[in-house]
PDB file of N, CA and C in Angstrom:
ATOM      1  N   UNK A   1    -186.245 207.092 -35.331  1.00  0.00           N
ATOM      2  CA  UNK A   1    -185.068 206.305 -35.611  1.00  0.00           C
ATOM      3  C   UNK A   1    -183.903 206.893 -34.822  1.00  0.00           C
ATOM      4  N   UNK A   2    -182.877 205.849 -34.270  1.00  0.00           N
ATOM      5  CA  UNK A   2    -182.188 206.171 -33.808  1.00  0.00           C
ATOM      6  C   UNK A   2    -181.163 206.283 -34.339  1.00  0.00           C
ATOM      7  N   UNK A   3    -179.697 206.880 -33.999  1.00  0.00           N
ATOM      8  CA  UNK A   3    -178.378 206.531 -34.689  1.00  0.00           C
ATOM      9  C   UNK A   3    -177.799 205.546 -33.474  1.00  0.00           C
ATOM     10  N   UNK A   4    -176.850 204.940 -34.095  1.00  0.00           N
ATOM     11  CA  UNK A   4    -176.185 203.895 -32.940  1.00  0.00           C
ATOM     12  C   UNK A   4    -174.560 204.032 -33.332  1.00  0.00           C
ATOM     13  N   UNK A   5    -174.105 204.028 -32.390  1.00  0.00           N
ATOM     14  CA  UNK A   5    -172.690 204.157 -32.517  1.00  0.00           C
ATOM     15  C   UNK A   5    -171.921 202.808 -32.742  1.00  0.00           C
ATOM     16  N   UNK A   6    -171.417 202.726 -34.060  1.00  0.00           N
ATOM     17  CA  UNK A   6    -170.504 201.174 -33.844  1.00  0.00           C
ATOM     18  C   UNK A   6    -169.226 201.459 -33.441  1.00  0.00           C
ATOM     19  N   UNK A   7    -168.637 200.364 -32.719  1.00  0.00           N
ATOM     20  CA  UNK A   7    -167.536 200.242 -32.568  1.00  0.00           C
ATOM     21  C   UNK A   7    -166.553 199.582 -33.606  1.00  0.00           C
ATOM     22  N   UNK A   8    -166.079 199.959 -34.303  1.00  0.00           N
ATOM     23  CA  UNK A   8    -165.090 199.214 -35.527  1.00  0.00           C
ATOM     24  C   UNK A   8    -163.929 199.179 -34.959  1.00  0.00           C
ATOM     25  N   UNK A   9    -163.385 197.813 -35.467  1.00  0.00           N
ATOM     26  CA  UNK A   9    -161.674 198.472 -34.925  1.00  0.00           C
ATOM     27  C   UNK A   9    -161.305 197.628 -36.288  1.00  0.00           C
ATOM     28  N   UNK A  10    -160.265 198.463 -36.783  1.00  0.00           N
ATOM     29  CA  UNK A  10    -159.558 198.407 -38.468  1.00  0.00           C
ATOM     30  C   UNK A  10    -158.351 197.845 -37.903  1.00  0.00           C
ATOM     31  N   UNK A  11    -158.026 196.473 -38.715  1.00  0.00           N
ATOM     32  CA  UNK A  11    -156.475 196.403 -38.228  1.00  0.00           C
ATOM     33  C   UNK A  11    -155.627 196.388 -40.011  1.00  0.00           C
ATOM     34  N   UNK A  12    -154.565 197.291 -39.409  1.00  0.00           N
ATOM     35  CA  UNK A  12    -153.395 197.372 -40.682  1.00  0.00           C
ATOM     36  C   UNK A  12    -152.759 196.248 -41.531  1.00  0.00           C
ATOM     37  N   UNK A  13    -152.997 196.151 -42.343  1.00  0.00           N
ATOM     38  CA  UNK A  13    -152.421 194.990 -43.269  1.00  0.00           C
ATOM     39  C   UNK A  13    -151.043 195.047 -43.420  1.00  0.00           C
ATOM     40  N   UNK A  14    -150.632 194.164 -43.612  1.00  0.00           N
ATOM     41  CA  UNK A  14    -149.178 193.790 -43.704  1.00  0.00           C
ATOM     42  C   UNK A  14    -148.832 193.718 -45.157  1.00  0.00           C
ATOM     43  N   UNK A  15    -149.235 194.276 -46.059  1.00  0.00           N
ATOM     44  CA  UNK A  15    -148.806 194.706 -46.984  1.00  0.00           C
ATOM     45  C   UNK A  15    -149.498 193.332 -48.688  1.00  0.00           C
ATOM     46  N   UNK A  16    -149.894 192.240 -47.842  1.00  0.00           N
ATOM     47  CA  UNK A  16    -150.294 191.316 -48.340  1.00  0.00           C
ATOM     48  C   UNK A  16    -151.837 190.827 -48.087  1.00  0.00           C
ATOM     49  N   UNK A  17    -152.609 191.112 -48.831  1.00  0.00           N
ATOM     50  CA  UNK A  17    -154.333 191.024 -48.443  1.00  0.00           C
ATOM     51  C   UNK A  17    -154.313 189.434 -48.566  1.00  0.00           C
ATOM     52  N   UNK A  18    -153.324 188.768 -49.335  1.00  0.00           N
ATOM     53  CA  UNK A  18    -153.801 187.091 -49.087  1.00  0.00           C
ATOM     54  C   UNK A  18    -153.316 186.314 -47.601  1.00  0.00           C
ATOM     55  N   UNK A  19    -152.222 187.210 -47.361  1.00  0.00           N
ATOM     56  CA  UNK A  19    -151.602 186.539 -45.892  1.00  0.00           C
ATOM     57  C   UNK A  19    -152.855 187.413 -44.485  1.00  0.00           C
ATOM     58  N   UNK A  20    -152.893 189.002 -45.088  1.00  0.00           N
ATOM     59  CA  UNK A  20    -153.907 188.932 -44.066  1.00  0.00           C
ATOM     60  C   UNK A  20    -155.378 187.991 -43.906  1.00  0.00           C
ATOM     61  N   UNK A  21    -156.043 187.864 -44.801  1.00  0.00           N
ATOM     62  CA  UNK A  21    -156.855 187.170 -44.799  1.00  0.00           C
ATOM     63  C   UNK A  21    -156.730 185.637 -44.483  1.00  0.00           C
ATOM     64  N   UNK A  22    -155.469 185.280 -44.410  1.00  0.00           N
ATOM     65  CA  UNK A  22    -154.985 183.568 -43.890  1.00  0.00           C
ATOM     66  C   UNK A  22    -155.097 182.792 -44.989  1.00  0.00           C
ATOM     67  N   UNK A  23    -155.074 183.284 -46.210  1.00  0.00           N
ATOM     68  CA  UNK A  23    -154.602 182.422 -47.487  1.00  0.00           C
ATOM     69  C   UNK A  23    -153.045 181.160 -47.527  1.00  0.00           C
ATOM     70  N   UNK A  24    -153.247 179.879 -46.976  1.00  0.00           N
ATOM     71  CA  UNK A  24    -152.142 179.527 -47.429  1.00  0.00           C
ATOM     72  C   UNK A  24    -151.990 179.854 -48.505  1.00  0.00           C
ATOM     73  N   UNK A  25    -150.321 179.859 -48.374  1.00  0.00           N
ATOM     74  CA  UNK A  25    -149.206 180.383 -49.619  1.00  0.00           C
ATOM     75  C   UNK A  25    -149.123 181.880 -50.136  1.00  0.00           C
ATOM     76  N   UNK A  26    -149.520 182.716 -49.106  1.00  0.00           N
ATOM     77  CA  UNK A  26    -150.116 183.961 -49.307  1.00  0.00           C
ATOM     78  C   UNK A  26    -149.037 184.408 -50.271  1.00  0.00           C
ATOM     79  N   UNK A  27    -147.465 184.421 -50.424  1.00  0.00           N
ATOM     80  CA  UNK A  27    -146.674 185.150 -50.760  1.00  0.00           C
ATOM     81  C   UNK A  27    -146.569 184.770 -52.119  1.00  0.00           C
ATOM     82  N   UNK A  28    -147.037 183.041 -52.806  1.00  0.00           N
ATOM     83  CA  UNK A  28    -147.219 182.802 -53.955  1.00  0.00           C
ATOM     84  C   UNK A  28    -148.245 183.597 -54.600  1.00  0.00           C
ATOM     85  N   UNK A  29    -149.511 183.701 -54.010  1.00  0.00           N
ATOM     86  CA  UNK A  29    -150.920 184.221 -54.069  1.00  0.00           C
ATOM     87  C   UNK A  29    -150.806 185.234 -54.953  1.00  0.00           C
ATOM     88  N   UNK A  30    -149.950 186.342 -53.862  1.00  0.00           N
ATOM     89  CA  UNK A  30    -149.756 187.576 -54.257  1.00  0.00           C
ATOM     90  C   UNK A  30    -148.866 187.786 -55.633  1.00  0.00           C
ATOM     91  N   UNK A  31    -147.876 186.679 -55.490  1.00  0.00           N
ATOM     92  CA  UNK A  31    -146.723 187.108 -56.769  1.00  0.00           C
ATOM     93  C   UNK A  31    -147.742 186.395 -58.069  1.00  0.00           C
ATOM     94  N   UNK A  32    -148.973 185.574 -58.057  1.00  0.00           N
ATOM     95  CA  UNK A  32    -148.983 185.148 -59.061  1.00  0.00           C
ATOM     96  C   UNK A  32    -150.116 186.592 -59.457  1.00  0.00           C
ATOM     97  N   UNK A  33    -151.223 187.186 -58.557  1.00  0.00           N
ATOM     98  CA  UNK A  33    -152.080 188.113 -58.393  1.00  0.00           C
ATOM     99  C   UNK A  33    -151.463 189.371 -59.625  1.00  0.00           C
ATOM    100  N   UNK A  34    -149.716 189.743 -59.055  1.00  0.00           N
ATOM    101  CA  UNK A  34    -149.022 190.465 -59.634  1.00  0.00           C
ATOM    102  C   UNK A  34    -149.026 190.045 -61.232  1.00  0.00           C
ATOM    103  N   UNK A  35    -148.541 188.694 -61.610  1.00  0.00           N
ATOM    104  CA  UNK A  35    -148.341 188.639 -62.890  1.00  0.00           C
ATOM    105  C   UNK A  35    -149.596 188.641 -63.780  1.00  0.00           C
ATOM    106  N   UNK A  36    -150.674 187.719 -62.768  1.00  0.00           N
ATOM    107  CA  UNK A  36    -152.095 188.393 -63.414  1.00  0.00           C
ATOM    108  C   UNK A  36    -152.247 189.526 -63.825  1.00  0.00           C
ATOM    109  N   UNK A  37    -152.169 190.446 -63.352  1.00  0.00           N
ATOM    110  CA  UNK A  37    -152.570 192.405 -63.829  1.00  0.00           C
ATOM    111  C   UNK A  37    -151.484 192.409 -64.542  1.00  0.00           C
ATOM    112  N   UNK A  38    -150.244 192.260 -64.469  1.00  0.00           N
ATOM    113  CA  UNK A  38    -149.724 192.459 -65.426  1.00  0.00           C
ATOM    114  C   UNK A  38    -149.923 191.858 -66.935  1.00  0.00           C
ATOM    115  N   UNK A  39    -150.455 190.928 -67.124  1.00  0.00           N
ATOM    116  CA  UNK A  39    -150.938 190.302 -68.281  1.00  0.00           C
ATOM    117  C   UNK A  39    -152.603 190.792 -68.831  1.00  0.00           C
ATOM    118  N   UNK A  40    -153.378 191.219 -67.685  1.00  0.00           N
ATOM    119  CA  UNK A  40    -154.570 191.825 -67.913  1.00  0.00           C
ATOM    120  C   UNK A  40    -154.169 193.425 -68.112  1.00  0.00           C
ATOM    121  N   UNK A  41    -153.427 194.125 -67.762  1.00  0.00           N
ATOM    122  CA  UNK A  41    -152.751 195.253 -68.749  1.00  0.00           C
ATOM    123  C   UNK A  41    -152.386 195.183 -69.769  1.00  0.00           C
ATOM    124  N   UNK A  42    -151.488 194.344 -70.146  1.00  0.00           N
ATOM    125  CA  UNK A  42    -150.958 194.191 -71.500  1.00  0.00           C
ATOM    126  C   UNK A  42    -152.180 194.332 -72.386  1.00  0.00           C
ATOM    127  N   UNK A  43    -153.116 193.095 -71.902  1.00  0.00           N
ATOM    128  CA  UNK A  43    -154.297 192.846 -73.219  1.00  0.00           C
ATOM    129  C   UNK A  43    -154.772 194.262 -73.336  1.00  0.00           C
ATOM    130  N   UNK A  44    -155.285 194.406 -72.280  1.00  0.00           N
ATOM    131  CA  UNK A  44    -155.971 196.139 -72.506  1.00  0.00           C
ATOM    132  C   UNK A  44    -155.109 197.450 -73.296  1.00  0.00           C
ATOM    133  N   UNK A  45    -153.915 197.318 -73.004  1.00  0.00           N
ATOM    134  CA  UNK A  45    -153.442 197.988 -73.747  1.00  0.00           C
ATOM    135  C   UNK A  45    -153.221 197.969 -75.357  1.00  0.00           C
ATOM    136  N   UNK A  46    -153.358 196.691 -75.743  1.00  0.00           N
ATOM    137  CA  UNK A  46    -153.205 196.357 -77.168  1.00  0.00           C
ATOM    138  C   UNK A  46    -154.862 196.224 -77.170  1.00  0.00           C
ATOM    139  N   UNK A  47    -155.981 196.873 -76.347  1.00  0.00           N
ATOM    140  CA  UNK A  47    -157.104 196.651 -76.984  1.00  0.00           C
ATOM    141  C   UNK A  47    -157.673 195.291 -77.599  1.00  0.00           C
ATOM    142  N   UNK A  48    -157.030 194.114 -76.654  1.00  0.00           N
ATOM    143  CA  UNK A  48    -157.614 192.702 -77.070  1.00  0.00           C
ATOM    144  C   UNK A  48    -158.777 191.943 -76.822  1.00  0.00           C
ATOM    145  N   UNK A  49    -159.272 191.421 -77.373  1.00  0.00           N
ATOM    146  CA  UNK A  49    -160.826 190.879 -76.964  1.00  0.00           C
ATOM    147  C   UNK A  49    -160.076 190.008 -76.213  1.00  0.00           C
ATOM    148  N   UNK A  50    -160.808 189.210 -75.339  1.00  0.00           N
ATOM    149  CA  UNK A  50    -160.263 187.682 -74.525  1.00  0.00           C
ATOM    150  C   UNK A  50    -160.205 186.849 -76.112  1.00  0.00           C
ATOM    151  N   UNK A  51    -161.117 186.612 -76.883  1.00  0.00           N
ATOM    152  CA  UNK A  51    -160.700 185.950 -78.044  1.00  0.00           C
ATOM    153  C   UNK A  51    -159.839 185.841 -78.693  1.00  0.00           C
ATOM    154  N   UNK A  52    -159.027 187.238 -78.663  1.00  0.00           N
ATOM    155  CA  UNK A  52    -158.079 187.779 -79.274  1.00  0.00           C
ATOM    156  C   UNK A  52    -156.816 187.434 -78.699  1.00  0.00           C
ATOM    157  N   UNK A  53    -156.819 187.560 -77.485  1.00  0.00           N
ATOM    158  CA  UNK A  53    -155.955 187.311 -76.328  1.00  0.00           C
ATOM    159  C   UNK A  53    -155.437 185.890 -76.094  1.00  0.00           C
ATOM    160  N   UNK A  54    -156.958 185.127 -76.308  1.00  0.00           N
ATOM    161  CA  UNK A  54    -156.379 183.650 -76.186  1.00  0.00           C
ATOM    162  C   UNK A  54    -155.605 183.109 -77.238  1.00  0.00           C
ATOM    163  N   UNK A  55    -156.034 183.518 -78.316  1.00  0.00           N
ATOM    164  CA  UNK A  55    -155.161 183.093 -79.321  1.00  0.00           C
ATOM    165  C   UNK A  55    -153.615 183.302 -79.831  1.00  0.00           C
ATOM    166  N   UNK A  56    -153.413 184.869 -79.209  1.00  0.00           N
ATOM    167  CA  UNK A  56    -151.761 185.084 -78.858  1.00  0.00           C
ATOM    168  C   UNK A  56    -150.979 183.929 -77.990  1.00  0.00           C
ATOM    169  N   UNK A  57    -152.180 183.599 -76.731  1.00  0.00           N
ATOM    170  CA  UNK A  57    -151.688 183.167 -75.593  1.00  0.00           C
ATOM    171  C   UNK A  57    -151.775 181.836 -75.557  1.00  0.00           C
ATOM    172  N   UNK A  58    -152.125 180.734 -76.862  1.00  0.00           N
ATOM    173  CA  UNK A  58    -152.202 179.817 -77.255  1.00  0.00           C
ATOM    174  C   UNK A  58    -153.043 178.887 -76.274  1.00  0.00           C
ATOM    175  N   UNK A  59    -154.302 179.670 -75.486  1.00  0.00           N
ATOM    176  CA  UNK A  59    -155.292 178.746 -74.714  1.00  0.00           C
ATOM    177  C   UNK A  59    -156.708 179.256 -74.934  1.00  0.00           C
ATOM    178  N   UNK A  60    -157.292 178.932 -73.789  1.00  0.00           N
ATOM    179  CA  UNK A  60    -159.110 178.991 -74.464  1.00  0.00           C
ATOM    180  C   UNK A  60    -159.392 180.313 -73.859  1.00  0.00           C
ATOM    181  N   UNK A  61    -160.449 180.831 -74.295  1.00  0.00           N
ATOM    182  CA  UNK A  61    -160.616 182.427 -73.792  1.00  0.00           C
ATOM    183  C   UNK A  61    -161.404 181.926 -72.337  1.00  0.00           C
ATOM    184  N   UNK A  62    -161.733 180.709 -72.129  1.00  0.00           N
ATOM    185  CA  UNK A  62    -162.255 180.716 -70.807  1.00  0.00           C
ATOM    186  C   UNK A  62    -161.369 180.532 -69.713  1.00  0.00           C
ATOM    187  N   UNK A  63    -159.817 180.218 -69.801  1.00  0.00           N
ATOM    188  CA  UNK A  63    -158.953 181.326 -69.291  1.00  0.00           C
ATOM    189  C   UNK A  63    -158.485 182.291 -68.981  1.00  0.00           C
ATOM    190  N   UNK A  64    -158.987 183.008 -70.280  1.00  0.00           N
ATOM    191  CA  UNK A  64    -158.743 184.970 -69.926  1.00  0.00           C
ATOM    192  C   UNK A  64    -159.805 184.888 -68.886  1.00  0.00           C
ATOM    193  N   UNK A  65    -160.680 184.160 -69.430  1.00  0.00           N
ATOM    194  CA  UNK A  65    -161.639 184.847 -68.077  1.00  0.00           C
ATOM    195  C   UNK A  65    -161.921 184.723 -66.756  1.00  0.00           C
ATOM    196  N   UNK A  66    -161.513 183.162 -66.534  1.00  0.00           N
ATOM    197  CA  UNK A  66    -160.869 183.283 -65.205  1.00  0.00           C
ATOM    198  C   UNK A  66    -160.005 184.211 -64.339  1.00  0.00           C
ATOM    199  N   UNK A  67    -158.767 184.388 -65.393  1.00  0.00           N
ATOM    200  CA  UNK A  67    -157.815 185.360 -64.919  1.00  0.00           C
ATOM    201  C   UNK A  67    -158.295 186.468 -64.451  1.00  0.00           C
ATOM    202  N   UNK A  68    -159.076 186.901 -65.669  1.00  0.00           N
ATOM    203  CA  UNK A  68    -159.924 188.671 -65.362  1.00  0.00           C
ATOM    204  C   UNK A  68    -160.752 188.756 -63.884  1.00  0.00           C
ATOM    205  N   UNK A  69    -161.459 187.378 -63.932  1.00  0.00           N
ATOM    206  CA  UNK A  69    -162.244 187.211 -62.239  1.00  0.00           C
ATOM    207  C   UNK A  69    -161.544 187.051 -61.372  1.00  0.00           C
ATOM    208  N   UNK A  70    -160.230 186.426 -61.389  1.00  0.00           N
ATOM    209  CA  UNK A  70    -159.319 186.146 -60.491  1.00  0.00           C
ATOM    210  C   UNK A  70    -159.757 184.770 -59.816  1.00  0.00           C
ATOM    211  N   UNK A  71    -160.924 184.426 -60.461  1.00  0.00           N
ATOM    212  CA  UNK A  71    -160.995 182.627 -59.942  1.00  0.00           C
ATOM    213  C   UNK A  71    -160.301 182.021 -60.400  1.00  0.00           C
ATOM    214  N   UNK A  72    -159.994 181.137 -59.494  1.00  0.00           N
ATOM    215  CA  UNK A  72    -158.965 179.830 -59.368  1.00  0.00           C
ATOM    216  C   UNK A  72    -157.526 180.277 -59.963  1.00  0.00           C
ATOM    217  N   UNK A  73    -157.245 181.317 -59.657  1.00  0.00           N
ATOM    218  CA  UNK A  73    -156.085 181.812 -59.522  1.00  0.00           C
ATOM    219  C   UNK A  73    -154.617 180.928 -59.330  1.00  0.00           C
ATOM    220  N   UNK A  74    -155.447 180.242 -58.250  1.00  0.00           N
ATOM    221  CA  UNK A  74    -154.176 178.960 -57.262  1.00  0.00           C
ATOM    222  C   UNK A  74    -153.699 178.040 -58.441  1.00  0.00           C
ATOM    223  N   UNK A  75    -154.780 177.746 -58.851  1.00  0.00           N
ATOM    224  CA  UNK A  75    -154.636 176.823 -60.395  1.00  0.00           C
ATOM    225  C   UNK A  75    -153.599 177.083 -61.841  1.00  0.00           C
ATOM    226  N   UNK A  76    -153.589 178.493 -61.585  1.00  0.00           N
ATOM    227  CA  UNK A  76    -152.813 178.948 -62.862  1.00  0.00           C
ATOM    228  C   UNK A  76    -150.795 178.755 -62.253  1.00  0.00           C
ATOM    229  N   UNK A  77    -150.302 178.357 -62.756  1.00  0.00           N
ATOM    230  CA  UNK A  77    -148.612 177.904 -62.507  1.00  0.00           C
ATOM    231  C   UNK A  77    -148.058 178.655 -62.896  1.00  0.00           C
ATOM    232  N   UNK A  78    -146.597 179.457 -62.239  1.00  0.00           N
ATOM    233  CA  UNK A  78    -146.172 180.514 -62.296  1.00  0.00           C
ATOM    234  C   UNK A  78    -145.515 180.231 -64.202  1.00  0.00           C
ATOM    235  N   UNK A  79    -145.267 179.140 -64.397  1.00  0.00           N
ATOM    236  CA  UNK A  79    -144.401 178.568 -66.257  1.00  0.00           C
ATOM    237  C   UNK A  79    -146.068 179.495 -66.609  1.00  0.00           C
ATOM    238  N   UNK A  80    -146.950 178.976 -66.520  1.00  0.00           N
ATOM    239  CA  UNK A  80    -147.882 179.558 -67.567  1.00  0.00           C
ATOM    240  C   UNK A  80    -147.933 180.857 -67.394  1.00  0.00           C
ATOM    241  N   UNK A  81    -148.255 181.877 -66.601  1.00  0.00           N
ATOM    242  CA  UNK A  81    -148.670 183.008 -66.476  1.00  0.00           C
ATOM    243  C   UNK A  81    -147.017 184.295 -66.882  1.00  0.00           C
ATOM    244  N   UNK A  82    -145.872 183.462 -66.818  1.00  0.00           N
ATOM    245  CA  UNK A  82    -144.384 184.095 -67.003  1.00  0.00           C
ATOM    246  C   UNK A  82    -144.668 183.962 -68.937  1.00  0.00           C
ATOM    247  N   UNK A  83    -145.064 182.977 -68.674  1.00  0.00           N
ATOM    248  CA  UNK A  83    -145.000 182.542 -70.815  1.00  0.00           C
ATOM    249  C   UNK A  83    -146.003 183.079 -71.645  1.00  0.00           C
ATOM    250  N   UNK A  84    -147.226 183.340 -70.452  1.00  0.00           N
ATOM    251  CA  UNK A  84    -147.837 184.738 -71.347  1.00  0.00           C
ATOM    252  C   UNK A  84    -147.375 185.614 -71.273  1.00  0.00           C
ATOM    253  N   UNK A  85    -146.552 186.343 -70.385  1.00  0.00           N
ATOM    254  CA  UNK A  85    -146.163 187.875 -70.499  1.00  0.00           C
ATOM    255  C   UNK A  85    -145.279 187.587 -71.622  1.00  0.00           C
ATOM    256  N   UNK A  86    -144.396 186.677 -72.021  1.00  0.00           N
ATOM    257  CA  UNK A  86    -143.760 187.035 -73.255  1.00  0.00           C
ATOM    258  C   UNK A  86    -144.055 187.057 -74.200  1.00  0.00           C
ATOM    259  N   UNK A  87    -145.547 186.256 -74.294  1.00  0.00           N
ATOM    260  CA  UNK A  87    -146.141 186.285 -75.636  1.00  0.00           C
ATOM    261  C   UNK A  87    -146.721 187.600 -75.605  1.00  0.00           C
ATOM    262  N   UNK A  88    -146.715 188.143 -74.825  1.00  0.00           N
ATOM    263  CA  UNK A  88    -147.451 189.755 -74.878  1.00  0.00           C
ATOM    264  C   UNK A  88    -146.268 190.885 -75.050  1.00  0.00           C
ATOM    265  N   UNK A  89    -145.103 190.221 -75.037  1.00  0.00           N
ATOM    266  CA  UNK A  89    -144.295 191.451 -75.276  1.00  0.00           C
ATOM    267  C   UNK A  89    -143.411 192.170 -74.063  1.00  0.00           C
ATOM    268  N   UNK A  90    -143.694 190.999 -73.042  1.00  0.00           N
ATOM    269  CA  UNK A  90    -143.499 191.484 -71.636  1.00  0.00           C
ATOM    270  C   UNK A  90    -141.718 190.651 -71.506  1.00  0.00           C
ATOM    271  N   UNK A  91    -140.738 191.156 -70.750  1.00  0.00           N
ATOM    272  CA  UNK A  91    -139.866 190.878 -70.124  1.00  0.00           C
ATOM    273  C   UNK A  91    -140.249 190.316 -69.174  1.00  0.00           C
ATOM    274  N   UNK A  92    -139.601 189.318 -68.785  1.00  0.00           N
ATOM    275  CA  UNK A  92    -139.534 188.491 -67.426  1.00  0.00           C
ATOM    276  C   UNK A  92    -138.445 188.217 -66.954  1.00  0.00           C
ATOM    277  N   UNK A  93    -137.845 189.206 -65.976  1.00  0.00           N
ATOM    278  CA  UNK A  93    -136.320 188.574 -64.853  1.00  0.00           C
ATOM    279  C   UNK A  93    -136.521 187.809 -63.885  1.00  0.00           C
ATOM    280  N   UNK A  94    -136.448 187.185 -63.826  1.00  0.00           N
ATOM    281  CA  UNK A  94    -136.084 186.184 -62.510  1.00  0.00           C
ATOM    282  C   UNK A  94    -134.730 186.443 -61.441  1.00  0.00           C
ATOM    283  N   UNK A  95    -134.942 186.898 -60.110  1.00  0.00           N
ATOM    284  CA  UNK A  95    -133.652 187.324 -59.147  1.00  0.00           C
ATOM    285  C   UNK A  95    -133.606 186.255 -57.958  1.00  0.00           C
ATOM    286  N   UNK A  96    -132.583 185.873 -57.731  1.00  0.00           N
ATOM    287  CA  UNK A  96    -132.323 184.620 -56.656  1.00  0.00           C
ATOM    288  C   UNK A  96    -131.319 185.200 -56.044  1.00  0.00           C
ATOM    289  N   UNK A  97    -131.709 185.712 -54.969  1.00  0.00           N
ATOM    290  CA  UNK A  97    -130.940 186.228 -53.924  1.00  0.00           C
ATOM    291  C   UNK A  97    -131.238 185.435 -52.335  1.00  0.00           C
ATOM    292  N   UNK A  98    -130.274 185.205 -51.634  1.00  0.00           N
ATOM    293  CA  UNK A  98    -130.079 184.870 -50.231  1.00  0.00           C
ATOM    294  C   UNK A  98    -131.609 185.622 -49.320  1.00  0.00           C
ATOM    295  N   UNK A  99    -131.823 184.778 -48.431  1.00  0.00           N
ATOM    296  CA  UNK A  99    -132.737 185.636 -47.361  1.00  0.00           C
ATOM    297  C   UNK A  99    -132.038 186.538 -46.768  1.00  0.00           C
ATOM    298  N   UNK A 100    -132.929 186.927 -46.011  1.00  0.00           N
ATOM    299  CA  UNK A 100    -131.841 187.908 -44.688  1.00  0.00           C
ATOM    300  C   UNK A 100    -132.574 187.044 -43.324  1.00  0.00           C
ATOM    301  N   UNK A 101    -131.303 186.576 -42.706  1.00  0.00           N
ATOM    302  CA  UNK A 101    -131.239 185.559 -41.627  1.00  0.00           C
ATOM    303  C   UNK A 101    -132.599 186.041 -40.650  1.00  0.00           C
ATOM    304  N   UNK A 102    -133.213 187.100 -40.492  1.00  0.00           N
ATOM    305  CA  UNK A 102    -134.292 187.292 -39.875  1.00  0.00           C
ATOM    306  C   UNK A 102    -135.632 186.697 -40.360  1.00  0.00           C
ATOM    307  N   UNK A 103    -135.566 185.973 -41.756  1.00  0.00           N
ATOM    308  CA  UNK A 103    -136.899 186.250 -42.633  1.00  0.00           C
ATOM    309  C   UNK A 103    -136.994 184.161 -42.265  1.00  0.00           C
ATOM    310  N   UNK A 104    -137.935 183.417 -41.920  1.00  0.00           N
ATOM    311  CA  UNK A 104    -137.808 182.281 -41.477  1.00  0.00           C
ATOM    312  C   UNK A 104    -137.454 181.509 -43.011  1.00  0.00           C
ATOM    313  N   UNK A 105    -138.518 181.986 -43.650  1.00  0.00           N
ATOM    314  CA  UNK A 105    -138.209 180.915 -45.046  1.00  0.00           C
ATOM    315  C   UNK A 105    -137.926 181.939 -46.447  1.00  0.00           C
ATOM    316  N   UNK A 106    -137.672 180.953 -47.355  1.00  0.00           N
ATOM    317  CA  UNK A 106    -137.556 181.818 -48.621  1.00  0.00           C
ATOM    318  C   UNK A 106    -139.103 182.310 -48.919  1.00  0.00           C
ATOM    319  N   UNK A 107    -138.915 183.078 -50.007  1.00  0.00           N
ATOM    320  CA  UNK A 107    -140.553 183.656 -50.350  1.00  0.00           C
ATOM    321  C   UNK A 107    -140.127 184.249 -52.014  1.00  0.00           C
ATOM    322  N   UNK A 108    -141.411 183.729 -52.587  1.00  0.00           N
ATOM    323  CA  UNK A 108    -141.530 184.136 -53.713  1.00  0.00           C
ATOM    324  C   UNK A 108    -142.077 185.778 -54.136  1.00  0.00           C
ATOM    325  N   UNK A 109    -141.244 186.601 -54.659  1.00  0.00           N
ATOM    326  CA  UNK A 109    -141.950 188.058 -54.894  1.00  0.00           C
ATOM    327  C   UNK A 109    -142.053 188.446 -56.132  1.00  0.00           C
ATOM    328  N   UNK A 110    -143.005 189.328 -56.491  1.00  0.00           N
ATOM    329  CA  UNK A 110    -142.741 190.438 -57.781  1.00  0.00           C
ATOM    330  C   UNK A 110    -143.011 191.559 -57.785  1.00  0.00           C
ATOM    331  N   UNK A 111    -141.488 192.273 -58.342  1.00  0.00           N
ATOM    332  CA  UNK A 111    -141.758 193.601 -58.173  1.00  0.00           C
ATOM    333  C   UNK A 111    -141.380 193.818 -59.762  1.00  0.00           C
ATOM    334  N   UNK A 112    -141.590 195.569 -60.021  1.00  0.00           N
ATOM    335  CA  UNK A 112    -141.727 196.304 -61.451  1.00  0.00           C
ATOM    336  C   UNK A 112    -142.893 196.384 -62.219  1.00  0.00           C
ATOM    337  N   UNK A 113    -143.603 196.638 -61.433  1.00  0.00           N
ATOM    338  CA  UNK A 113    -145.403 196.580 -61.884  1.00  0.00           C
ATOM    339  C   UNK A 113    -145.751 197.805 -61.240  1.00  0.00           C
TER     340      UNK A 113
END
């Protein structure tokens, strides 16, 4: 047996795995990705079954479990996933600030996670 040398070449992400990968709406992707874990922390931290969870969160546990897989993610609307963190105990700010004239369009973010 031989060894064979590959050639890899790694390129650096831009800080966003849905825009690198060519996800339209990458910057929604990511901010909704964010409020996901943040709501899949919460449960874990209060030790919630998805059963348990759905019923705080006033939907079907075959939601939690989507969420937990991260399928169909695109599907979940930023009103729903903001209105569980409060049913979990979570704060939610909302900041509307100006672009900076370099940035082409507005973009949705979340930070404090």
């Amino acid at each position: 047996m031989t060894d064979m040398i590959k050639n890899e070449t790694v390129d650096k992400s831009c800080g966003n795995v849905f825009s690198d990968l060519g996800v339209d709406a990458a910057d929604e992707m990511l901010a909704k990705a964010k409020l996901a874990l943040a709501i899949l922390e919460a449960i874990e931290r209060r030790e919630l079954t998805q059963a348990k969870a759905a019923k705080i969160l006033g939907t079907d546990q075959s939601y939690i479990s989507k969420l937990k897989r991260g399928s169909e993610l695109r599907h979940f609307t930023f009103d729903r996933l903001m209105g569980w963190l409060i049913k979990l105990d979570r704060n939610v700010v909302l900041t509307i600030k100006q672009k900076p004239q370099n940035q082409e369009v507005g973009m949705i973010q979340v930070a404090g996670l």
